[in-house]
Protein backbone atom coordinates (compact mmCIF):
# COMPACT_ATOMS: atom_id res chain seq x y z
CA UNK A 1 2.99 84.21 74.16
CA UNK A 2 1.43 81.24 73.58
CA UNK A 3 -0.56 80.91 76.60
CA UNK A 4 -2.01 84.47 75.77
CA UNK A 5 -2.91 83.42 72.27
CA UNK A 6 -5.49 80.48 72.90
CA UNK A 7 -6.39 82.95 75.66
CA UNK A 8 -7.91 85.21 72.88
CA UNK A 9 -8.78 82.80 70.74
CA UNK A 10 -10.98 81.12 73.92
CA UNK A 11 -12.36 84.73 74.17
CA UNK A 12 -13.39 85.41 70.95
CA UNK A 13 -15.45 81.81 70.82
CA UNK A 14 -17.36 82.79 73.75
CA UNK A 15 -18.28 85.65 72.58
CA UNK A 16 -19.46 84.42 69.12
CA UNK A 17 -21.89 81.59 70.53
CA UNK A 18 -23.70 84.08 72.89
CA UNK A 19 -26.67 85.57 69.94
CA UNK A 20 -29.19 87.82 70.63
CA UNK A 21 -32.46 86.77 69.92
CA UNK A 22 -34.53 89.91 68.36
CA UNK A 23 -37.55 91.75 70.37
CA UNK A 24 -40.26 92.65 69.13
CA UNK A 25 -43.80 95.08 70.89
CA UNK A 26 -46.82 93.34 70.42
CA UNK A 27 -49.44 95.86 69.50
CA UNK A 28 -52.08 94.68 71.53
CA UNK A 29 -50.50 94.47 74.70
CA UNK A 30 -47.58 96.39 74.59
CA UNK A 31 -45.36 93.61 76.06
CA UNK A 32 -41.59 92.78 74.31
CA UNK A 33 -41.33 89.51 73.39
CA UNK A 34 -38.88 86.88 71.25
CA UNK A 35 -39.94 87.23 67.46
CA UNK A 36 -40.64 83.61 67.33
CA UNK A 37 -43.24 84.61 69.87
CA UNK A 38 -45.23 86.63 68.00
CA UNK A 39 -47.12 86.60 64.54
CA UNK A 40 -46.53 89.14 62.06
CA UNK A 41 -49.54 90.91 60.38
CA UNK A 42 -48.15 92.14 56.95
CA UNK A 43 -49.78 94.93 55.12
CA UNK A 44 -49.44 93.47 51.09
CA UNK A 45 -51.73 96.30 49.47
CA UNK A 46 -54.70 99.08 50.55
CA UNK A 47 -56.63 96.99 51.74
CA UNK A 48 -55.35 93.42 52.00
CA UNK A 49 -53.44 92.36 54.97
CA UNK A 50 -52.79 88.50 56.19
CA UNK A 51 -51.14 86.84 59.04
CA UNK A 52 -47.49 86.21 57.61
CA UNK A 53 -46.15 83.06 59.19
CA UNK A 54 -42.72 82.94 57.89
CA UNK A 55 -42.08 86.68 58.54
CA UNK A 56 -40.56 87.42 55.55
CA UNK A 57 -43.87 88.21 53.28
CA UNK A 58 -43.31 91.88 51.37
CA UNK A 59 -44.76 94.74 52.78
CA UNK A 60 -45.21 96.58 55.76
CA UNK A 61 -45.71 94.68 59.30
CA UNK A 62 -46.67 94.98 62.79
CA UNK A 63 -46.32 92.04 65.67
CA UNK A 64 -48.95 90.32 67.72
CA UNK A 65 -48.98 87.66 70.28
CA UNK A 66 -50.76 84.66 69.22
CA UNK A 67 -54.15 85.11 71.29
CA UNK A 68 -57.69 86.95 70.51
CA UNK A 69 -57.03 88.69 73.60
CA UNK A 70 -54.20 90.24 72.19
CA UNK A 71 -56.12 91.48 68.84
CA UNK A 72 -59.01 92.57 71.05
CA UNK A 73 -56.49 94.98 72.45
CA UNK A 74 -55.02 96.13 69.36
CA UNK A 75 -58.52 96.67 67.85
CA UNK A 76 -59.71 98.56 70.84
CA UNK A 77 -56.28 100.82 71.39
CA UNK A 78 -56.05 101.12 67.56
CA UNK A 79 -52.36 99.71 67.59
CA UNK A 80 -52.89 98.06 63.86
CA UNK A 81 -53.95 101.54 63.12
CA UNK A 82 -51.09 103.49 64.16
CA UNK A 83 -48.79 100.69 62.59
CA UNK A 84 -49.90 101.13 59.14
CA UNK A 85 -51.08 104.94 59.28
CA UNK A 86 -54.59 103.80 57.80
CA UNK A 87 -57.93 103.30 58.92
CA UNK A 88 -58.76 99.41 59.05
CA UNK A 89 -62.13 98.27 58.50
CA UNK A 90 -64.11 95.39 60.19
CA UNK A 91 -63.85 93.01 57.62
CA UNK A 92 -60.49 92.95 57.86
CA UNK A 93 -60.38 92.35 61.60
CA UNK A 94 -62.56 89.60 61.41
CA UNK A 95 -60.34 87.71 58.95
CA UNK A 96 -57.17 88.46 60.95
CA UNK A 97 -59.53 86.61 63.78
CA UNK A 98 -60.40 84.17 62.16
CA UNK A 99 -56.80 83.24 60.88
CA UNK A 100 -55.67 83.31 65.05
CA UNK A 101 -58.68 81.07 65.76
CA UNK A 102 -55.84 77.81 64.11
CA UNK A 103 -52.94 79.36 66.73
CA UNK A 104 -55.06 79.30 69.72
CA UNK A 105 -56.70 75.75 69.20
């Protein structure tokens, strides 16, 4: 009985140290990645949206790799746009790119 008792209790430790890092899509490339691999673009108001390092900024938010290339892709499939079900203006693109240019250097 005893034997089958640490037996569980062996089990049961196993099991607990094994976590499952979350997945996110980027919406540029369409890839599934670790969270901590991505940046998340929050959505604070209308028409104000930022690059939210901590990921836990209010608001709505979409995931991106950390690369222009990336954003290119997401400005040219639209993926920001079908994210936050609202049309995006240039403005606001540029300032998302230049707030990548510090992840890329």
């Amino acid at each position: 009985m005893m034997k089958s008792m640490t037996k569980n209790i062996m089990m049961k430790n196993s099991m607990m140290k094994k976590k499952n890092k979350p997945l996110r899509k980027c919406i540029g490339c369409n890839e599934m990645k670790e969270k901590s691999e991505l940046i998340r673009v929050a959505k604070i108001s209308d028409e104000k949206f930022v690059l939210d390092e901590t990921g836990a900024q209010n608001g709505r938010g979409a995931y991106i790799c950390k690369s222009k290339s990336c954003l290119q892709k997401a400005i040219k499939n639209k993926g920001l746009e079908r994210s936050f079900k609202c049309k995006i203006s240039t403005d606001i693109y540029n300032g998302l790119e230049q707030e990548l240019n510090k992840y890329e250097a």
